[in-house]
N, C-alpha and C. Protein backbone atom coordinates (compact mmCIF):
# COMPACT_ATOMS: atom_id res chain seq x y z
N UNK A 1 0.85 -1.17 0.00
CA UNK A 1 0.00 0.00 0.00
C UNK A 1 0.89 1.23 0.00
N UNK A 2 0.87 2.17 -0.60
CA UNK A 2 1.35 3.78 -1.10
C UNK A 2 0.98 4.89 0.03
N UNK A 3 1.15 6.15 -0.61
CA UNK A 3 0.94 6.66 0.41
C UNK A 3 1.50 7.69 -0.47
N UNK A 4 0.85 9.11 -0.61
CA UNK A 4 0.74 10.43 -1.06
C UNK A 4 0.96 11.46 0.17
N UNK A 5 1.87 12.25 -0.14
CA UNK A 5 1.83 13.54 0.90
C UNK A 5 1.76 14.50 0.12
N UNK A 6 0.42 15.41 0.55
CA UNK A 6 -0.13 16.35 -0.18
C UNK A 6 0.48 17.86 0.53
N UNK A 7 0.90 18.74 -0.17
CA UNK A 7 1.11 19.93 0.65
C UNK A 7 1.01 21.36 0.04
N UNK A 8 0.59 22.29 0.90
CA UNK A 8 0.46 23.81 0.84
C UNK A 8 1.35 24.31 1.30
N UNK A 9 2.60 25.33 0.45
CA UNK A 9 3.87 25.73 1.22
C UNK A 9 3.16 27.59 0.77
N UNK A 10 3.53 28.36 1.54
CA UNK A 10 3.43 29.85 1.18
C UNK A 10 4.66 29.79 0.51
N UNK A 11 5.12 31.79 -0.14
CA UNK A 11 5.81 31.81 -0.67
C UNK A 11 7.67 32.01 -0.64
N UNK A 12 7.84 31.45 1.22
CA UNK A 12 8.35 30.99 1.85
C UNK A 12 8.89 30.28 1.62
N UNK A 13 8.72 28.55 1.41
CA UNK A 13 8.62 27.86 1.42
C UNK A 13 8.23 27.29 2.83
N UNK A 14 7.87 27.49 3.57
CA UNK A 14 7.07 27.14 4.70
C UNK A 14 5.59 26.14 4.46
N UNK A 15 5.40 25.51 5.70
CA UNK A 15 4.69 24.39 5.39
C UNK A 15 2.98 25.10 5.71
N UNK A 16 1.88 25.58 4.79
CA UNK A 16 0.45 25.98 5.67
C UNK A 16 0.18 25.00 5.66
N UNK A 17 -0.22 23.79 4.93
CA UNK A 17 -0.93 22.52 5.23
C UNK A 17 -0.67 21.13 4.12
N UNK A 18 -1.30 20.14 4.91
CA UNK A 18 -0.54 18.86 4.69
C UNK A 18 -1.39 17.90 4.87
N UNK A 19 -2.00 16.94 4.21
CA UNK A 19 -2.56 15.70 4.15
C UNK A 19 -2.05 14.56 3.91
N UNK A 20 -1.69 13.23 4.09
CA UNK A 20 -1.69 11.83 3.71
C UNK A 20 -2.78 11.51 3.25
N UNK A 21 -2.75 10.63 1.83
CA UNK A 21 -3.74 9.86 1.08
C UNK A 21 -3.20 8.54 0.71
N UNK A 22 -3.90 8.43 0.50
CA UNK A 22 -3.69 6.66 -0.44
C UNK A 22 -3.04 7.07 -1.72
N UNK A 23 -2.16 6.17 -2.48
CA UNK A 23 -1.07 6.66 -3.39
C UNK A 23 -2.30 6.23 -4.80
N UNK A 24 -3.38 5.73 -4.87
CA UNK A 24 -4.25 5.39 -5.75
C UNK A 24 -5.11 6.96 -6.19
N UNK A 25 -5.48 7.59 -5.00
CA UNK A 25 -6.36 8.91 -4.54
C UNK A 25 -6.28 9.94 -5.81
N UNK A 26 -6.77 10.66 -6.48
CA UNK A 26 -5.97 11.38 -7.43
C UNK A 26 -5.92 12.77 -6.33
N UNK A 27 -5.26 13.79 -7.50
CA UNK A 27 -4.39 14.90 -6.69
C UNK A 27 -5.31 15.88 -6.16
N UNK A 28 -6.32 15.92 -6.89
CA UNK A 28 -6.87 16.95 -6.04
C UNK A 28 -8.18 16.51 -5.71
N UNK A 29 -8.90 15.65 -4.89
CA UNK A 29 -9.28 15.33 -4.17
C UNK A 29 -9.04 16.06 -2.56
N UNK A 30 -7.79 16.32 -2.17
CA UNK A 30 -7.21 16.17 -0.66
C UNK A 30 -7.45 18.39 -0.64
N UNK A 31 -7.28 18.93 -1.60
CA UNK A 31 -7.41 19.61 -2.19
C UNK A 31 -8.39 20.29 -1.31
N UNK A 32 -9.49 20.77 -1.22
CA UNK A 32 -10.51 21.67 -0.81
C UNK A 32 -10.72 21.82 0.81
N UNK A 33 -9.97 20.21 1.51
CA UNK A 33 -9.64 20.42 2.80
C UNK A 33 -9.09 20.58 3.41
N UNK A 34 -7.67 20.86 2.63
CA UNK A 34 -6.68 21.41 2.75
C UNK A 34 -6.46 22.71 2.83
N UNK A 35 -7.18 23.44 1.75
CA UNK A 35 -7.32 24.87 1.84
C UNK A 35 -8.04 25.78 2.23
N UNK A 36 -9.26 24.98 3.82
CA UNK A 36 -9.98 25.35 4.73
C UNK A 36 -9.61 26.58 5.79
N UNK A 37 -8.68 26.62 5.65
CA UNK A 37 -7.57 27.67 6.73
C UNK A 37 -6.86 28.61 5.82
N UNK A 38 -6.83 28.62 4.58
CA UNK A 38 -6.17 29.57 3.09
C UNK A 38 -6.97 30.56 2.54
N UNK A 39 -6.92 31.70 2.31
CA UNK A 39 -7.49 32.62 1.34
C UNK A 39 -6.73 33.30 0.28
N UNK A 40 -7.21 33.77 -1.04
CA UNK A 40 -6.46 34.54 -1.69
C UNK A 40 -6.13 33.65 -2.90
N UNK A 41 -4.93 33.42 -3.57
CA UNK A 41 -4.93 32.89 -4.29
C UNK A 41 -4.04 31.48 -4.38
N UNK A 42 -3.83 30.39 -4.75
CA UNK A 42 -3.83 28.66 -4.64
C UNK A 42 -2.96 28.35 -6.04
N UNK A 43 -1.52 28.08 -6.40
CA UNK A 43 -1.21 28.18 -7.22
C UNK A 43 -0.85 26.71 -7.45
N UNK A 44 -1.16 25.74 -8.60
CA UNK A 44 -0.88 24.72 -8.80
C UNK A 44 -0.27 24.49 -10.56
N UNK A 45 -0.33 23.43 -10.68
CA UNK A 45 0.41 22.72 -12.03
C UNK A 45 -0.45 22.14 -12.84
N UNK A 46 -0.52 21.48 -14.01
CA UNK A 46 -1.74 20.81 -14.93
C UNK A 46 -2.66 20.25 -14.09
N UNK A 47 -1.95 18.93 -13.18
CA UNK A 47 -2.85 18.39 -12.57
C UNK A 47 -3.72 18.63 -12.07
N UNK A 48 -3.65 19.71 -11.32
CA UNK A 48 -4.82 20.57 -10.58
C UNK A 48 -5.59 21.30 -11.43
N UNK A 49 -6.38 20.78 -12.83
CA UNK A 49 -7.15 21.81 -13.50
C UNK A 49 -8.39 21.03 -13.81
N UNK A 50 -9.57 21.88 -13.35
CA UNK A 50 -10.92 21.28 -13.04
C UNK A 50 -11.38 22.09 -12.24
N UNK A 51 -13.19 21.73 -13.47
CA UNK A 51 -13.92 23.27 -13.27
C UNK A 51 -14.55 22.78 -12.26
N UNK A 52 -14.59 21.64 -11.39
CA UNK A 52 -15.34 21.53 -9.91
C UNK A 52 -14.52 21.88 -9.03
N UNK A 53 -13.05 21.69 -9.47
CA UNK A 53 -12.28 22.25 -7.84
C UNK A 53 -12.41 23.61 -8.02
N UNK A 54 -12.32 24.25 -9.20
CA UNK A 54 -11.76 25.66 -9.53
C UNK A 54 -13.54 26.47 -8.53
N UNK A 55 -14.56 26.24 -8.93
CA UNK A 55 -16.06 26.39 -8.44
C UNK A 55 -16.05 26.36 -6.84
N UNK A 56 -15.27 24.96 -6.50
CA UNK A 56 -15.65 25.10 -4.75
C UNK A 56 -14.39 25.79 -3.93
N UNK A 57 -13.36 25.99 -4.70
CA UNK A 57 -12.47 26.78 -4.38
C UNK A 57 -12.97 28.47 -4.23
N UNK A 58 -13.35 28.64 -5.30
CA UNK A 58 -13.86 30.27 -5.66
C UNK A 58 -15.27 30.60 -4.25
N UNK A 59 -15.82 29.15 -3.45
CA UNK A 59 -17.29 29.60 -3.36
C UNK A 59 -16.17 29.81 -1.67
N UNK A 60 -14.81 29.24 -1.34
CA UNK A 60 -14.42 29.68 -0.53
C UNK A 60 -13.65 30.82 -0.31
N UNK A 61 -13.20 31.09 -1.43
CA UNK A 61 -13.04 33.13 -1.38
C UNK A 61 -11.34 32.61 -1.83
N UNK A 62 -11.04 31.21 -2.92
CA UNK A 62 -9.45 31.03 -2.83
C UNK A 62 -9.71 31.51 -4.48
N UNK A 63 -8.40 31.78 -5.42
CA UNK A 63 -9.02 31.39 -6.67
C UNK A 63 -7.62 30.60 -7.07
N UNK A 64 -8.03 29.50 -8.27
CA UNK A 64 -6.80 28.38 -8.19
C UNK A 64 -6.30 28.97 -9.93
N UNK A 65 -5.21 29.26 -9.46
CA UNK A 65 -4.35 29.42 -10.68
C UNK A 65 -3.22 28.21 -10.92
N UNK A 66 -3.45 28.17 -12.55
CA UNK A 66 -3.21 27.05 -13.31
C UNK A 66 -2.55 27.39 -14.46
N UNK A 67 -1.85 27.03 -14.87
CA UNK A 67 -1.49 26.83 -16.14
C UNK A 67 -2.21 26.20 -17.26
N UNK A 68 -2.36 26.14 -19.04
CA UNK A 68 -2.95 25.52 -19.38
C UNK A 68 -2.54 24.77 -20.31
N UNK A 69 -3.29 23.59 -20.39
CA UNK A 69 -2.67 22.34 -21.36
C UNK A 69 -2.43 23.08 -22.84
N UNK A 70 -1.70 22.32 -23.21
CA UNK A 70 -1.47 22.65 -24.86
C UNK A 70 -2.74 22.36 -25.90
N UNK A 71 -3.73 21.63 -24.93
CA UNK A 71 -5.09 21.51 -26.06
C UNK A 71 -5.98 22.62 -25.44
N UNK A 72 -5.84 23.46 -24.91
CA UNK A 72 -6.53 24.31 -23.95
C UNK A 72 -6.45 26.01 -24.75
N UNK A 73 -7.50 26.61 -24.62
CA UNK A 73 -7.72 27.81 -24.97
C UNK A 73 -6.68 28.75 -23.95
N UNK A 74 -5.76 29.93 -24.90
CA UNK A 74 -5.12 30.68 -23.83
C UNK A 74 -6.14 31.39 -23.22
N UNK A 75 -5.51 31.62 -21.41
CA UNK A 75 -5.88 32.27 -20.76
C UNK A 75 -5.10 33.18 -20.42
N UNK A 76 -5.85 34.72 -19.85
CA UNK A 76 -4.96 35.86 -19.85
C UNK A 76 -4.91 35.48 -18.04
N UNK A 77 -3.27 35.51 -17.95
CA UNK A 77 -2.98 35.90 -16.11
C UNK A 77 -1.94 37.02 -16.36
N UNK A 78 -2.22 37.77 -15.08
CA UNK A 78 -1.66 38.70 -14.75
C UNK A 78 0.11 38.80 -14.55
N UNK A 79 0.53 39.16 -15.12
CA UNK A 79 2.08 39.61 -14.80
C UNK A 79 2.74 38.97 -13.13
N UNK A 80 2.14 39.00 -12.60
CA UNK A 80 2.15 38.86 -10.91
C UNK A 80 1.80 36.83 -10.79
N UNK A 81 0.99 36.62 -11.45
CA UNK A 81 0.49 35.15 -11.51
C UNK A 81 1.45 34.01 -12.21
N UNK A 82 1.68 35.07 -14.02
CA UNK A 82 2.55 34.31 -14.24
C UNK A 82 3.79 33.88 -13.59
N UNK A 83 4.79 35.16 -13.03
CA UNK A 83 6.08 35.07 -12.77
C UNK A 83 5.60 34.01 -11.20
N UNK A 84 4.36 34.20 -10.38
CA UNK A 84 4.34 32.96 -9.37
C UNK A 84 4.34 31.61 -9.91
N UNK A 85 3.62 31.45 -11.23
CA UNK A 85 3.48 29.98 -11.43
C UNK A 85 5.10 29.43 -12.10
N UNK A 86 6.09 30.07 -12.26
CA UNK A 86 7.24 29.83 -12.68
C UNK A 86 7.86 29.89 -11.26
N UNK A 87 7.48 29.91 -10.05
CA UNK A 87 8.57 29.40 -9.06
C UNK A 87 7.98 28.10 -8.38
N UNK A 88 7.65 26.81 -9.32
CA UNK A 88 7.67 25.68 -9.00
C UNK A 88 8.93 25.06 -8.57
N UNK A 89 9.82 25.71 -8.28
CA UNK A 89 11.19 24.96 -7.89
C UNK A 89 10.96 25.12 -6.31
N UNK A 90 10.09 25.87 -5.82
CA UNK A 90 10.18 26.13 -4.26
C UNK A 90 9.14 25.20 -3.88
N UNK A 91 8.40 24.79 -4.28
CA UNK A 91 7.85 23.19 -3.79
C UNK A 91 8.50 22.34 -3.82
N UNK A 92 9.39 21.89 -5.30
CA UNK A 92 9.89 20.98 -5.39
C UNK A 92 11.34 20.90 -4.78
N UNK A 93 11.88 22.49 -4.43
CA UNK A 93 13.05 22.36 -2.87
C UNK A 93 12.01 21.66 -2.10
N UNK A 94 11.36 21.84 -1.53
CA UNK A 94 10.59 21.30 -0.23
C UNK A 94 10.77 19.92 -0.31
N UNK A 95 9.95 19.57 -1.70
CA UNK A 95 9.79 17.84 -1.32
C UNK A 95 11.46 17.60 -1.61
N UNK A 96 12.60 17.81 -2.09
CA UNK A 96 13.67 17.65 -2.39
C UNK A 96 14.36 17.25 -0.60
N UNK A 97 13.94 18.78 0.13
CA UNK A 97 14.61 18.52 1.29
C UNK A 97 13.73 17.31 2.12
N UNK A 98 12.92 17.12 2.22
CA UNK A 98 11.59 16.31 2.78
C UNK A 98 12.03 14.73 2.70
N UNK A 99 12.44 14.23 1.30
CA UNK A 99 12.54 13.37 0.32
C UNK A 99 14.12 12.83 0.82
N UNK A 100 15.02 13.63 0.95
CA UNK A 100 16.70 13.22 0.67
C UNK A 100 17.04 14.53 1.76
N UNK A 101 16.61 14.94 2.70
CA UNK A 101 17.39 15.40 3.93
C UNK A 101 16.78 14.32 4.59
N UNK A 102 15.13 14.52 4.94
CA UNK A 102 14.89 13.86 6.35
C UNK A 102 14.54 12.54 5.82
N UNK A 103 14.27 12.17 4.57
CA UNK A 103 14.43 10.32 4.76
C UNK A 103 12.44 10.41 4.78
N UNK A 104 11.88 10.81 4.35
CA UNK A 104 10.58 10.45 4.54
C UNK A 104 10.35 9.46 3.57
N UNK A 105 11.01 9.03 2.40
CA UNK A 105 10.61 8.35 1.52
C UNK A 105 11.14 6.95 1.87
N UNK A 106 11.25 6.71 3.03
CA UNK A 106 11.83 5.06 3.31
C UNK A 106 10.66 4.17 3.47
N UNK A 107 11.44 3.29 2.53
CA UNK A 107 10.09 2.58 2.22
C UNK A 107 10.23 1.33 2.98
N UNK A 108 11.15 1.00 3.57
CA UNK A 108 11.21 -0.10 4.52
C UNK A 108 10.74 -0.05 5.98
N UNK A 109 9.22 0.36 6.29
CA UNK A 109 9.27 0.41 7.58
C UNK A 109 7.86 -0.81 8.11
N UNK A 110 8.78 -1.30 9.66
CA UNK A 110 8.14 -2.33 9.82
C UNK A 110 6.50 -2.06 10.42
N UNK A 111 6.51 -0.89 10.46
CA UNK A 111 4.98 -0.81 11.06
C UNK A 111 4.43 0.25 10.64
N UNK A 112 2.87 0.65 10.97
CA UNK A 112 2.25 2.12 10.40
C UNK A 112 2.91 3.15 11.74
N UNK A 113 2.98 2.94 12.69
CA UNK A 113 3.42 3.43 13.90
C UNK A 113 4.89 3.89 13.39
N UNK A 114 5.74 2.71 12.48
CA UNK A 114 7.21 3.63 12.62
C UNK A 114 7.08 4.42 11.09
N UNK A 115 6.37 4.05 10.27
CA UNK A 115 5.86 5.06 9.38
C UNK A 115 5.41 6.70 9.76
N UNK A 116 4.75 6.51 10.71
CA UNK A 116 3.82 7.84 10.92
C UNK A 116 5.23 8.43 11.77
N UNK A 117 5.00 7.72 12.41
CA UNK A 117 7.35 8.47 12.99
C UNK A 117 7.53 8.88 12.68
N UNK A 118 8.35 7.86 11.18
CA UNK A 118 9.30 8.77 10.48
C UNK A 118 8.86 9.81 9.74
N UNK A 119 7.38 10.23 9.28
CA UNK A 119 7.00 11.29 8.71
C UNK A 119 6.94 12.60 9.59
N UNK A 120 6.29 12.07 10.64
CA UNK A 120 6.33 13.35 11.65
C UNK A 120 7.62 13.73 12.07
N UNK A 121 8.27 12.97 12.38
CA UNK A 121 9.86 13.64 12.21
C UNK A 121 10.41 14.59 11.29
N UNK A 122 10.24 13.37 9.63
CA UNK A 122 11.02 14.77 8.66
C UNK A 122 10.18 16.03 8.50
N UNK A 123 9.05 15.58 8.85
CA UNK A 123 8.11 17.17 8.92
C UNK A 123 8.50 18.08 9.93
N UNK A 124 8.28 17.97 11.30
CA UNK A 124 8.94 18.60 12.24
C UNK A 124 10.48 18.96 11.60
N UNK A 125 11.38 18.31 11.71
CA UNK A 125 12.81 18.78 11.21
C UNK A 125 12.73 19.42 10.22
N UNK A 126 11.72 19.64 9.41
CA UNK A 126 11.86 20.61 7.83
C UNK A 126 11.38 21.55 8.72
């Protein structure tokens, strides 16, 4: 069995929020309860594009900016939106340090107990 760690970093890279899913789950599912405690604007990647998240996102006062597929009509974003959706490297520092500082990705563990450990650990230590 898998196991997904979902996360909301500000523009920080700091951690606002964080879910575990099942590694089957798709991505944005974890998505709308995650961003219960967030306002303003929610910046994601292809995966995250869909007019039901984009709807219950908006009815919570977030709005989700996206990029768009190559079969996709251009959309106009703002000067300010674009240059945010081009610092995807500051998530992917995160899971980088997450991943290969604190060891969260060990996949040899003998129990859910030393699982949930070792996650709460490299989380705490990040």
């Amino acid at each position: 069995m898998g196991f997904k760690l979902h996360l909301i970093i500000n523009h920080l890279g700091e951690l606002v929020a964080l879910k575990l899913s099942k590694g089957n789950e798709d991505d944005r599912t974890p998505v709308p309860e995650m961003a219960d405690a967030i306002w303003g604007k929610l910046y994601g990647d292809k995966g995250y594009i869909s007019k039901a998240l984009t709807g219950e996102l908006l009815d919570k006062g977030i709005e989700l900016i996206t990029t768009v597929r190559k079969n996709m009509k251009k959309k106009f974003l703002s000067l300010w939106d674009r240059a945010l959706l081009k610092k995807r490297f500051i998530i992917e520092t995160v899971n980088d340090q997450l991943k290969n500082i604190s060891y969260i990705e060990h996949s040899r563990h003998r129990s859910m107990h030393g699982f949930i450990l070792n996650l709460l650990g490299g989380l705490i230590s990040y």
